[in-house]
Protein backbone atom coordinates (compact mmCIF):
# COMPACT_ATOMS: atom_id res chain seq x y z
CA UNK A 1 4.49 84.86 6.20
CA UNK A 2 7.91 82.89 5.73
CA UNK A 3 10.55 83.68 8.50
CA UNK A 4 8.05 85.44 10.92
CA UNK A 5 6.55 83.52 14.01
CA UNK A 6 2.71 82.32 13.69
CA UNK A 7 0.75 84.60 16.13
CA UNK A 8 -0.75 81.28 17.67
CA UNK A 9 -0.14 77.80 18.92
CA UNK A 10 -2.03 74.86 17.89
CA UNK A 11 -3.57 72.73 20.02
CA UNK A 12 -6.15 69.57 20.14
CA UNK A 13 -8.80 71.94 21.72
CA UNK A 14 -7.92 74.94 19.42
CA UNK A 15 -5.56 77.83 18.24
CA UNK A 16 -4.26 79.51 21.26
CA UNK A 17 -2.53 83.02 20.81
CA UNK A 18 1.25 83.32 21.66
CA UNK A 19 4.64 81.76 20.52
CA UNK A 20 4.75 78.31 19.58
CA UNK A 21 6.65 76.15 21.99
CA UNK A 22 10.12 74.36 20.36
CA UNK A 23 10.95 70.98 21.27
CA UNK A 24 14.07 72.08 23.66
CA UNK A 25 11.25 74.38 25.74
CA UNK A 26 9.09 71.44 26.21
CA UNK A 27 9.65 70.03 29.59
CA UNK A 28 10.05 66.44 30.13
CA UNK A 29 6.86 64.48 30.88
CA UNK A 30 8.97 62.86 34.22
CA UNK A 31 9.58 66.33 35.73
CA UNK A 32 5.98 67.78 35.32
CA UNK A 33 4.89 64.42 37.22
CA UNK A 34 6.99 64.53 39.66
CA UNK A 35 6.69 68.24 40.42
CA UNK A 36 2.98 68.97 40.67
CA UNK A 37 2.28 65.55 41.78
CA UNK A 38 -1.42 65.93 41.46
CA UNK A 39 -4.47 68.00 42.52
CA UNK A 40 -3.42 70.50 45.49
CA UNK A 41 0.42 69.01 45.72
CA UNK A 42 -1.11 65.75 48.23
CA UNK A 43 1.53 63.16 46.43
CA UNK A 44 -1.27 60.84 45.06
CA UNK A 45 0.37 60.27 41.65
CA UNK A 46 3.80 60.78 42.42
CA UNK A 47 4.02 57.24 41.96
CA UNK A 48 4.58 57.36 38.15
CA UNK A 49 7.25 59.23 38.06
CA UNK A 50 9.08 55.37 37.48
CA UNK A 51 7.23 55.26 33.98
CA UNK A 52 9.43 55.65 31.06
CA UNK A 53 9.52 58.73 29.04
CA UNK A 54 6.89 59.61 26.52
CA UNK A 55 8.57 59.43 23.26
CA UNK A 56 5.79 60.16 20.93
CA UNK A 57 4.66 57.33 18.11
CA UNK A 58 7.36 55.40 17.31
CA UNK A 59 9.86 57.23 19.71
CA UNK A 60 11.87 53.92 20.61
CA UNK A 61 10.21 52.97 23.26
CA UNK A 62 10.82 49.14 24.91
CA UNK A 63 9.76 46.64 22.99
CA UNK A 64 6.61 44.39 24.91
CA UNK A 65 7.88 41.36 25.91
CA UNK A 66 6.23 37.92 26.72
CA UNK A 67 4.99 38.45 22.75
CA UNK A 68 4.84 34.97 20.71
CA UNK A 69 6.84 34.91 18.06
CA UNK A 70 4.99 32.72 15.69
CA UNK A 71 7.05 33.22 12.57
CA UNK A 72 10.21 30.88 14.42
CA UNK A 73 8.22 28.23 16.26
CA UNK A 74 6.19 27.77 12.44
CA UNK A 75 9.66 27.42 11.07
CA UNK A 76 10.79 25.20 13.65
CA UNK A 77 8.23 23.02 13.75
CA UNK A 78 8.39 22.55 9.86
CA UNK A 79 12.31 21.79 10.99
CA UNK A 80 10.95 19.39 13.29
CA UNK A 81 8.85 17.23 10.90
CA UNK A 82 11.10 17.28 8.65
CA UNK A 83 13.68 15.51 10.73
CA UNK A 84 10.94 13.35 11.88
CA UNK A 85 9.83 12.12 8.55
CA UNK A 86 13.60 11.31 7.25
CA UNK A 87 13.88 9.31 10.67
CA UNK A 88 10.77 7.25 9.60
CA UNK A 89 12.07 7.15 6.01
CA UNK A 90 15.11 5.57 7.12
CA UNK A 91 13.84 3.37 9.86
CA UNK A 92 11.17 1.73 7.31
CA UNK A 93 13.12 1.30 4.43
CA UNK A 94 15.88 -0.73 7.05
CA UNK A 95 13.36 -2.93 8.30
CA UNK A 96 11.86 -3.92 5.02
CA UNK A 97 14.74 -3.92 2.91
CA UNK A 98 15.80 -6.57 5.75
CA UNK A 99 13.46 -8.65 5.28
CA UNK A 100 13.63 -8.50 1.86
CA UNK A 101 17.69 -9.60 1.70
CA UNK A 102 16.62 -12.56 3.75
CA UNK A 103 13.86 -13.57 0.82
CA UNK A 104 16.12 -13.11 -1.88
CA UNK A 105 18.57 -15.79 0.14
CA UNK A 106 15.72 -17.96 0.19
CA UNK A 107 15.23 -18.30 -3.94
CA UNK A 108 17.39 -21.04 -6.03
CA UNK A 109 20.11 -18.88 -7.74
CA UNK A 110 18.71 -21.11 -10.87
CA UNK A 111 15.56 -18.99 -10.68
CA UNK A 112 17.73 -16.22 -11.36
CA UNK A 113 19.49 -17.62 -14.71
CA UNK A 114 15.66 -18.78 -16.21
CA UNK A 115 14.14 -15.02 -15.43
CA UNK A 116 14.07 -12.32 -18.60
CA UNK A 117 16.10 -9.62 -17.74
CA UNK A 118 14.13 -6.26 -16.68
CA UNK A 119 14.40 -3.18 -19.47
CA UNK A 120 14.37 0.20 -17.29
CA UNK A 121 12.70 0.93 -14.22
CA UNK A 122 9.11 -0.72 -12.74
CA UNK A 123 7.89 2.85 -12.30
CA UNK A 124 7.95 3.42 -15.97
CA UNK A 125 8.35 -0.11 -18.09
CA UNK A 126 6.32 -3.03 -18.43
CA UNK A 127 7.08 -6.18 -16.28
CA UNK A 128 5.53 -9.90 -15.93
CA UNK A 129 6.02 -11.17 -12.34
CA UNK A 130 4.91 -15.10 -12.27
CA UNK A 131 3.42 -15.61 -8.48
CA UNK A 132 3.76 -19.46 -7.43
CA UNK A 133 1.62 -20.41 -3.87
CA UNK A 134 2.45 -23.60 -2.03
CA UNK A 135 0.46 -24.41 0.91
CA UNK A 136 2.25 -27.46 2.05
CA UNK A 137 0.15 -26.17 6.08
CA UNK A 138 -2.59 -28.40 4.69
CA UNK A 139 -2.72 -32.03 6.82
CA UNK A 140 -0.65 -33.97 4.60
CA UNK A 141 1.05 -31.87 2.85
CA UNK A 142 4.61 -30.72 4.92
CA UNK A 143 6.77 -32.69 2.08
CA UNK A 144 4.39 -31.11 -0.91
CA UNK A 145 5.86 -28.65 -2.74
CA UNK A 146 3.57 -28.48 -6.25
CA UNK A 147 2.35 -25.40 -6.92
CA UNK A 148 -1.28 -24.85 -5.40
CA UNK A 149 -2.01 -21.72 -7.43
CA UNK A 150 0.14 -20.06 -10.47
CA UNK A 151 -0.44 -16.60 -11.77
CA UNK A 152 1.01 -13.99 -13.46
CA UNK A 153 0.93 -10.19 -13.11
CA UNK A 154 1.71 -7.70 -15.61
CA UNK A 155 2.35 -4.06 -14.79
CA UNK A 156 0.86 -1.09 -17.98
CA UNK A 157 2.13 2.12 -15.65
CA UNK A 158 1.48 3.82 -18.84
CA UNK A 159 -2.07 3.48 -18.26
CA UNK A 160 -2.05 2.51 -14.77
CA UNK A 161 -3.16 -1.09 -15.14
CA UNK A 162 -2.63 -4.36 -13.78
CA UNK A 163 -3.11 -7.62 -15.25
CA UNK A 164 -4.00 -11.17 -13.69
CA UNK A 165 -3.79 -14.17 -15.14
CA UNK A 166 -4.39 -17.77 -13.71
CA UNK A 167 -3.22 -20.57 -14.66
CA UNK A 168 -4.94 -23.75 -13.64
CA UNK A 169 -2.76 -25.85 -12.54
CA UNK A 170 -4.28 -29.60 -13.59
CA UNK A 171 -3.24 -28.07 -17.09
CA UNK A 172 -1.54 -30.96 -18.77
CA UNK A 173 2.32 -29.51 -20.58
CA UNK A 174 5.09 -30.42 -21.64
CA UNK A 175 7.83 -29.98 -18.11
CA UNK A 176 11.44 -29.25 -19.74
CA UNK A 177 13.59 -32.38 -18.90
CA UNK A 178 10.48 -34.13 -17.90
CA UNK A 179 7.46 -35.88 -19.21
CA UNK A 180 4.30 -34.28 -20.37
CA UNK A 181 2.15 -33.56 -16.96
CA UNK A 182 0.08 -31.27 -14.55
CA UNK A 183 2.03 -27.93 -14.82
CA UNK A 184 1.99 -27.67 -10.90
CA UNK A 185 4.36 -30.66 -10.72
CA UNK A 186 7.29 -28.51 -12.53
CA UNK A 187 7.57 -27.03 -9.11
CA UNK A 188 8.01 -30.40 -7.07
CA UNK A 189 10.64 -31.64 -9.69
CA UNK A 190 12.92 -28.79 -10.09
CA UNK A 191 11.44 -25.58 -8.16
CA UNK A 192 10.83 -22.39 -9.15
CA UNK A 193 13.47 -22.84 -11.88
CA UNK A 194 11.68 -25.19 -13.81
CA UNK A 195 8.37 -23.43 -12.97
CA UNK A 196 9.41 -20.69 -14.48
CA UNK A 197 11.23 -22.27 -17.76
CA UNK A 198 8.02 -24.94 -17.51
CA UNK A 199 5.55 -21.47 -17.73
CA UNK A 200 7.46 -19.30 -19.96
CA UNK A 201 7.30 -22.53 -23.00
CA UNK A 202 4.02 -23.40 -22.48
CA UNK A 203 3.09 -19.25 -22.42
CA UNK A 204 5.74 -17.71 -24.84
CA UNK A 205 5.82 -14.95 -22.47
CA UNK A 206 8.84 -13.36 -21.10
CA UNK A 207 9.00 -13.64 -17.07
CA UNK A 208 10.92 -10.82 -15.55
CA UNK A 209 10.56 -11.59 -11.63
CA UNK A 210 9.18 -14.44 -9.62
CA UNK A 211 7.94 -14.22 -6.41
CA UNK A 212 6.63 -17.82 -4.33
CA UNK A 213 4.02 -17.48 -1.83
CA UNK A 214 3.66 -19.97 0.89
CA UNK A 215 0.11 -19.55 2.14
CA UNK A 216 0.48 -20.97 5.63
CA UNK A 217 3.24 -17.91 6.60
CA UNK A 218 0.60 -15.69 4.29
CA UNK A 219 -2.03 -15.60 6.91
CA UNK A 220 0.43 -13.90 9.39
CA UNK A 221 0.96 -11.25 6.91
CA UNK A 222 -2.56 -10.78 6.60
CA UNK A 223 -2.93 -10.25 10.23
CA UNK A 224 0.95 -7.78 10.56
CA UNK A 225 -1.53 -5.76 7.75
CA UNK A 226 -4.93 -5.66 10.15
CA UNK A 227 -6.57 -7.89 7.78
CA UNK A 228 -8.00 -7.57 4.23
CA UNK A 229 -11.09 -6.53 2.50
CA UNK A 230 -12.77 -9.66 0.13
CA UNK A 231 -15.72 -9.00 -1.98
CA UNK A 232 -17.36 -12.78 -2.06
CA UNK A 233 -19.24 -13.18 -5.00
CA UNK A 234 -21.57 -16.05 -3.87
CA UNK A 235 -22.64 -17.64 -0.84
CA UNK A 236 -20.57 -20.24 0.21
CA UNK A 237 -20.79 -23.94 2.14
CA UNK A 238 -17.65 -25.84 1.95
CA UNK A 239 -16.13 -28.62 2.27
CA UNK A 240 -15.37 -30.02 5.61
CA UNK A 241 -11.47 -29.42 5.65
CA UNK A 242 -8.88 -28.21 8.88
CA UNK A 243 -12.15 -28.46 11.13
CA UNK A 244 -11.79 -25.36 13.81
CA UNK A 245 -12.63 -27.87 16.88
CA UNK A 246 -10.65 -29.69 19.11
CA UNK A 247 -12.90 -33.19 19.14
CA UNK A 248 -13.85 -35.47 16.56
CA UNK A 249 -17.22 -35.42 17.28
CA UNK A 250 -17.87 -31.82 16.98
CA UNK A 251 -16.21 -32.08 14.00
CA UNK A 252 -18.48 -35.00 12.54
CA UNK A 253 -21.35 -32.55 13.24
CA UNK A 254 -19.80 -29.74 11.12
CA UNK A 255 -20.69 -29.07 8.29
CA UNK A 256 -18.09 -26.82 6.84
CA UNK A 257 -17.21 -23.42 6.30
CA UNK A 258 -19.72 -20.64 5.77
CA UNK A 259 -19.04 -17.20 3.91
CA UNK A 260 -21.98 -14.64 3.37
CA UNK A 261 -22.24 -12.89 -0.39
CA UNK A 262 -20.39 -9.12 -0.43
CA UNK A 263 -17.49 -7.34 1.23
CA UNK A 264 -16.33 -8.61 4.17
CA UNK A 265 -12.95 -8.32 6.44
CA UNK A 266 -11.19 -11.44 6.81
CA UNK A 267 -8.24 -11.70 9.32
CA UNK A 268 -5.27 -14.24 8.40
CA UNK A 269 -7.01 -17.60 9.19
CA UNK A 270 -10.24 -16.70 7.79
CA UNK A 271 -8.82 -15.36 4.44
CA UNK A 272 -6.34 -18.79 4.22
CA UNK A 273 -9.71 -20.85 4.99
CA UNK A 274 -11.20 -18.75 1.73
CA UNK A 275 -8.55 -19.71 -0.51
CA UNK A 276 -8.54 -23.05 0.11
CA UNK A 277 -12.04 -23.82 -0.83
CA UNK A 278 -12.33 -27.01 -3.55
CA UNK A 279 -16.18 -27.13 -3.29
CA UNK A 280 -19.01 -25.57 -2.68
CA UNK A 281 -22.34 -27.09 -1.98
CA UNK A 282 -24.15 -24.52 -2.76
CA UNK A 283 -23.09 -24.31 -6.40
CA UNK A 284 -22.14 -27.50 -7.81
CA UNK A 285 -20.51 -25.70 -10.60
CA UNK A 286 -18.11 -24.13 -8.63
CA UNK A 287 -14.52 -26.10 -9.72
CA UNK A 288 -10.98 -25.71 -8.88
CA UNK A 289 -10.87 -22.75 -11.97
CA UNK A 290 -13.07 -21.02 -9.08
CA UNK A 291 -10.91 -22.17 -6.02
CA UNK A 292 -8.29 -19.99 -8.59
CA UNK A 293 -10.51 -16.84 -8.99
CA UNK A 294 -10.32 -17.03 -4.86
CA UNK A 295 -6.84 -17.08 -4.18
CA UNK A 296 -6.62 -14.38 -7.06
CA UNK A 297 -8.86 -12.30 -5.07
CA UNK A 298 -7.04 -13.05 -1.56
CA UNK A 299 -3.94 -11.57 -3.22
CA UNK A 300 -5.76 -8.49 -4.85
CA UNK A 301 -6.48 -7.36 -2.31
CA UNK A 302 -3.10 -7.89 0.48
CA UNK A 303 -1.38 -5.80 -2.06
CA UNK A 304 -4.05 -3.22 -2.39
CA UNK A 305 -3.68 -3.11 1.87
CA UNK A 306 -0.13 -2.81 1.10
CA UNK A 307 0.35 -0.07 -0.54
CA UNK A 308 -2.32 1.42 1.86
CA UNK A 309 -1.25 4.96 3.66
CA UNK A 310 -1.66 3.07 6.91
CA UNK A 311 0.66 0.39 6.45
CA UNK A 312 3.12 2.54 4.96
CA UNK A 313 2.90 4.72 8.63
CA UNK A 314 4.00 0.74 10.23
CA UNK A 315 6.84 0.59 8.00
CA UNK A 316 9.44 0.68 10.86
CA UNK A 317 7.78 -2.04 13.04
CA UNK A 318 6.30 -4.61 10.23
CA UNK A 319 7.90 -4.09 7.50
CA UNK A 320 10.39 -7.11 8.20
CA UNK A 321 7.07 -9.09 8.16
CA UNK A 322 5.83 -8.45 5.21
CA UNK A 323 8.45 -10.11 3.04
CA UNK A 324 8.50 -12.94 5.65
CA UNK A 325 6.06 -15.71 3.76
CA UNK A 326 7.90 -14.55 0.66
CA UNK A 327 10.86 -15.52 -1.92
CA UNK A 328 12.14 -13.55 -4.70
CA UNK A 329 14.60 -12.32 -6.80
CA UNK A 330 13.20 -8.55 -6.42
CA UNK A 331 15.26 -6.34 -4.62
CA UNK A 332 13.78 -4.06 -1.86
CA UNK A 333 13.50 -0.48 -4.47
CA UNK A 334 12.31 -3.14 -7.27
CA UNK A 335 9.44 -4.28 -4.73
CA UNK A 336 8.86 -0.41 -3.79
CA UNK A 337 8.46 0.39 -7.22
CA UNK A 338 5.66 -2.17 -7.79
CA UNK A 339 4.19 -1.21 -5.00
CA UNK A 340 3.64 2.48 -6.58
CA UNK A 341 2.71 0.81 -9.23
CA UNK A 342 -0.24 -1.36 -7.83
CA UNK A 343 -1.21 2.25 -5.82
CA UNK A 344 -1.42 3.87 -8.76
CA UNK A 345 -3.42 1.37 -10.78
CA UNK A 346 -7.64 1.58 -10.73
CA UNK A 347 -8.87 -1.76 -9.26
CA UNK A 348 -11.98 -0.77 -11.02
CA UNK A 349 -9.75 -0.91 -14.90
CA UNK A 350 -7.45 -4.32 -13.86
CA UNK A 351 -7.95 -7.16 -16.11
CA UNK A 352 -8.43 -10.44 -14.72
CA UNK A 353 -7.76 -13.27 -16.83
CA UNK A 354 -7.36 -17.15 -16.78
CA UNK A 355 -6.52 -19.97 -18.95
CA UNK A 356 -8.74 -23.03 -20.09
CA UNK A 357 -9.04 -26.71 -21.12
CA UNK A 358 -10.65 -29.82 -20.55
CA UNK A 359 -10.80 -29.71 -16.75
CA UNK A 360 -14.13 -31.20 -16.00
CA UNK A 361 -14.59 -34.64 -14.60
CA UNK A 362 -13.21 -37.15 -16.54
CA UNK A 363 -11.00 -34.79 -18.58
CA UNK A 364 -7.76 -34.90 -20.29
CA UNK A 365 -6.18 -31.85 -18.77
CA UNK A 366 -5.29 -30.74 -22.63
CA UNK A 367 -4.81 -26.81 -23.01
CA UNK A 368 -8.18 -24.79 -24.61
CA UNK A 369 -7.75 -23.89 -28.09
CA UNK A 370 -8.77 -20.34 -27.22
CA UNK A 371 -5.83 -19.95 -24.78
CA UNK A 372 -3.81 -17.77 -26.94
CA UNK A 373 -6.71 -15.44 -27.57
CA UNK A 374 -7.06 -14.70 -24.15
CA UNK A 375 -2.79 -14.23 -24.12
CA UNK A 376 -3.55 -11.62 -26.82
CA UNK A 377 -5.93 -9.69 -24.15
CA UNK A 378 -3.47 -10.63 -21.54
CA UNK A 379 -0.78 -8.33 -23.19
CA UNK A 380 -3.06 -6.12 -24.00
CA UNK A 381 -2.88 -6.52 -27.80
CA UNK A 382 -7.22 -7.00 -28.13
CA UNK A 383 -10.79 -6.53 -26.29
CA UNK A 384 -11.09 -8.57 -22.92
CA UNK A 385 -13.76 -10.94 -23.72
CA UNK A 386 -14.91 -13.33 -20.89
CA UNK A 387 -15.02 -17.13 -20.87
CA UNK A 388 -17.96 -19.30 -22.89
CA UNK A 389 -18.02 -21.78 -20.48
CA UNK A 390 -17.17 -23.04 -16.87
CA UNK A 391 -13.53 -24.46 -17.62
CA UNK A 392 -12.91 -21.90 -20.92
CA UNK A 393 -10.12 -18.76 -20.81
CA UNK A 394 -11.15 -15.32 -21.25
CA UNK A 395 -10.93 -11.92 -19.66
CA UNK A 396 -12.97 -9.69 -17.09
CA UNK A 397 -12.59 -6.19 -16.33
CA UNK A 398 -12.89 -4.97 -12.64
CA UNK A 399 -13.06 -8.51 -11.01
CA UNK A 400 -11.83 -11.99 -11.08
CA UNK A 401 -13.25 -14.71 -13.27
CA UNK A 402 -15.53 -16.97 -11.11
């Protein structure tokens, strides 16, 4: 029936006969509180008369406060970390690139001249880095500057690979300018310079950086980073060297240093101690090639800590001290890069490599035959194959040559 009035109301409880109410006859809830004000007119709920007006769903009504709004404190907090992380981002890359403008003061401009220039970035090129270590700490030695250990690194970020390889360094060369002698002695006559000319001849391989390692400000890096991880391959009883008492005669009752077979943490001092081993009683075979293999592994694994998620949090505090017991021509983004690098590399697929010759007692020194075979696997150019014999070059995969 369009236009006529429906006969009834409609309720909750039912149809009720009669007109239906309009909104404008409906009176306000307020009023019909405050006129009946309850059962029998006593005034018991004439106190809710102060509630608002019943507007019906979604009639406007106030809005309930004390409500979180999660939405903005998400979005500030995201502001907040943000500005957090670019303060740590700046604060570390000040305090290493610091300390890494005071080690570039420390290298011979020379150094500079004999280096190959670098093609493109470390992140995506190729790049030999030749690592010298003096340890003029040892008793005697403040005046020394020879080489102790040389060894160079090259990066494969194309398949996320490092190489290592030694170079013993009672090898008997030819020193540019010099006569024919022990390759470590290129460092005591003319430096890293001549190291690095006296290297790339006897190598044919380009050097692109150089970075020299003294071991007695290494330990204090080792100990900045928390210490490092070592897997020792063998027991070992050394020789009785920088004895760790204060009297002679506990000292004539020593009998060297001890280190257990496996992984084990070494702090600064211990890990020094491990790299300076010349002998081993319990393995008269083990040689200065092995004292090599140890110092190899010492570094292995300080730049694995390095480039550890951890260290990277210290950033703003230590990293000054890590380029401390370090000179180079690298600049601060040129180290970062390598470090990526070395992150992104399997320890499990590096190459470890060394060179050989007549070495054993009584020997000439004279270069192995086989050396530039084991070059070959060095650049990657054949199948690591490992050494033949106790002073011979070769290749490992996964672990340095013992």
């Amino acid at each position: 029936m369009p236009g006529e009035e429906k006969p009834y109301r409609v309720y909750r409880g039912g149809r009720v006969k009669g007109k239906a109410p309009s909104t404008a006859d409906r009176p306000a809830r307020s009023s019909i509180l405050s006129g009946a004000g309850g059962k029998g007119g006593d005034g018991k709920r004439s106190g809710t008369s102060s509630r608002a007006d019943y507007r019906g769903p979604g009639g406007g009504g106030a809005k309930s406060k004390g409500r979180p709004r999660w939405g903005r404190r998400i979005g500030l907090g995201i502001v907040a970390l943000i500005v957090l992380f670019v303060i740590w981002g700046v604060t570390s890359w000040l305090s290493f690139s610091g300390g890494v403008s005071d080690a570039n003061k420390r290298l011979d401009p020379n150094a500079k001249l004999a280096l190959t220039k670098q093609n493109g970035l470390l992140l995506s090129h190729s790049t030999t880095v030749l690592l010298l270590g003096t340890d003029n700490g040892e008793v005697g030695r403040a005046d020394d500057r020879h080489s102790d250990s040389m060894m160079l690194m090259r990066t494969d970020p194309s398949h996320h690979r490092i190489y290592y390889l030694s170079i013993p360094r009672d090898i008997v060369v030819p020193i540019p300018g010099e006569s024919t002698q022990k390759i470590n002695a290129a460092m005591q006559l003319g430096g890293p310079a001549l190291a690095i000319r006296t290297v790339h001849d006897f190598t044919g391989l380009p050097i692109n950086h150089v970075v020299v390692v003294n071991f007695a400000d290494f330990k204090d890096l080792i100990n900045a980073l928390g210490g490092i991880t070592v897997d020792v391959p063998e027991k070992i009883q050394s020789n009785r060297f920088d004895c760790p008492y204060s009297t002679q005669a506990r000292c004539d009752k020593w009998q060297g240093w001890r280190f257990a077979k496996g992984s084990q943490h070494m702090n600064g001092d211990r890990a020094l101690i491990y790299s300076r081993i010349r002998e081993n009683s319990l393995n008269p075979a083990d040689n200065d090639i092995s004292r090599g293999a140890r110092q190899q592994a010492v570094m292995d694994a300080t730049l694995a800590k390095l480039t550890s998620p951890g260290v990277l949090l210290s950033m703003p505090w230590d990293g000054g001290k890590i380029a401390k017991p370090l000179t180079t021509d690298m600049s601060a983004s040129q180290l970062a890069e390598f470090g990526w690098v070395r992150f992104r590399a399997s320890s499990g697929s590096s190459i470890h490599c060394r060179l050989g010759g007549d070495l054993g007692a009584g020997g000439t020194g004279q270069p192995s035959e086989d050396n530039p075979a084991t070059l070959a696997m060095f650049l990657g150019k054949s199948a690591p194959q490992p050494p033949t014999d106790p002073f011979g070059p070769g290749c490992e995969v996964g672990h340095p040559l013992q």
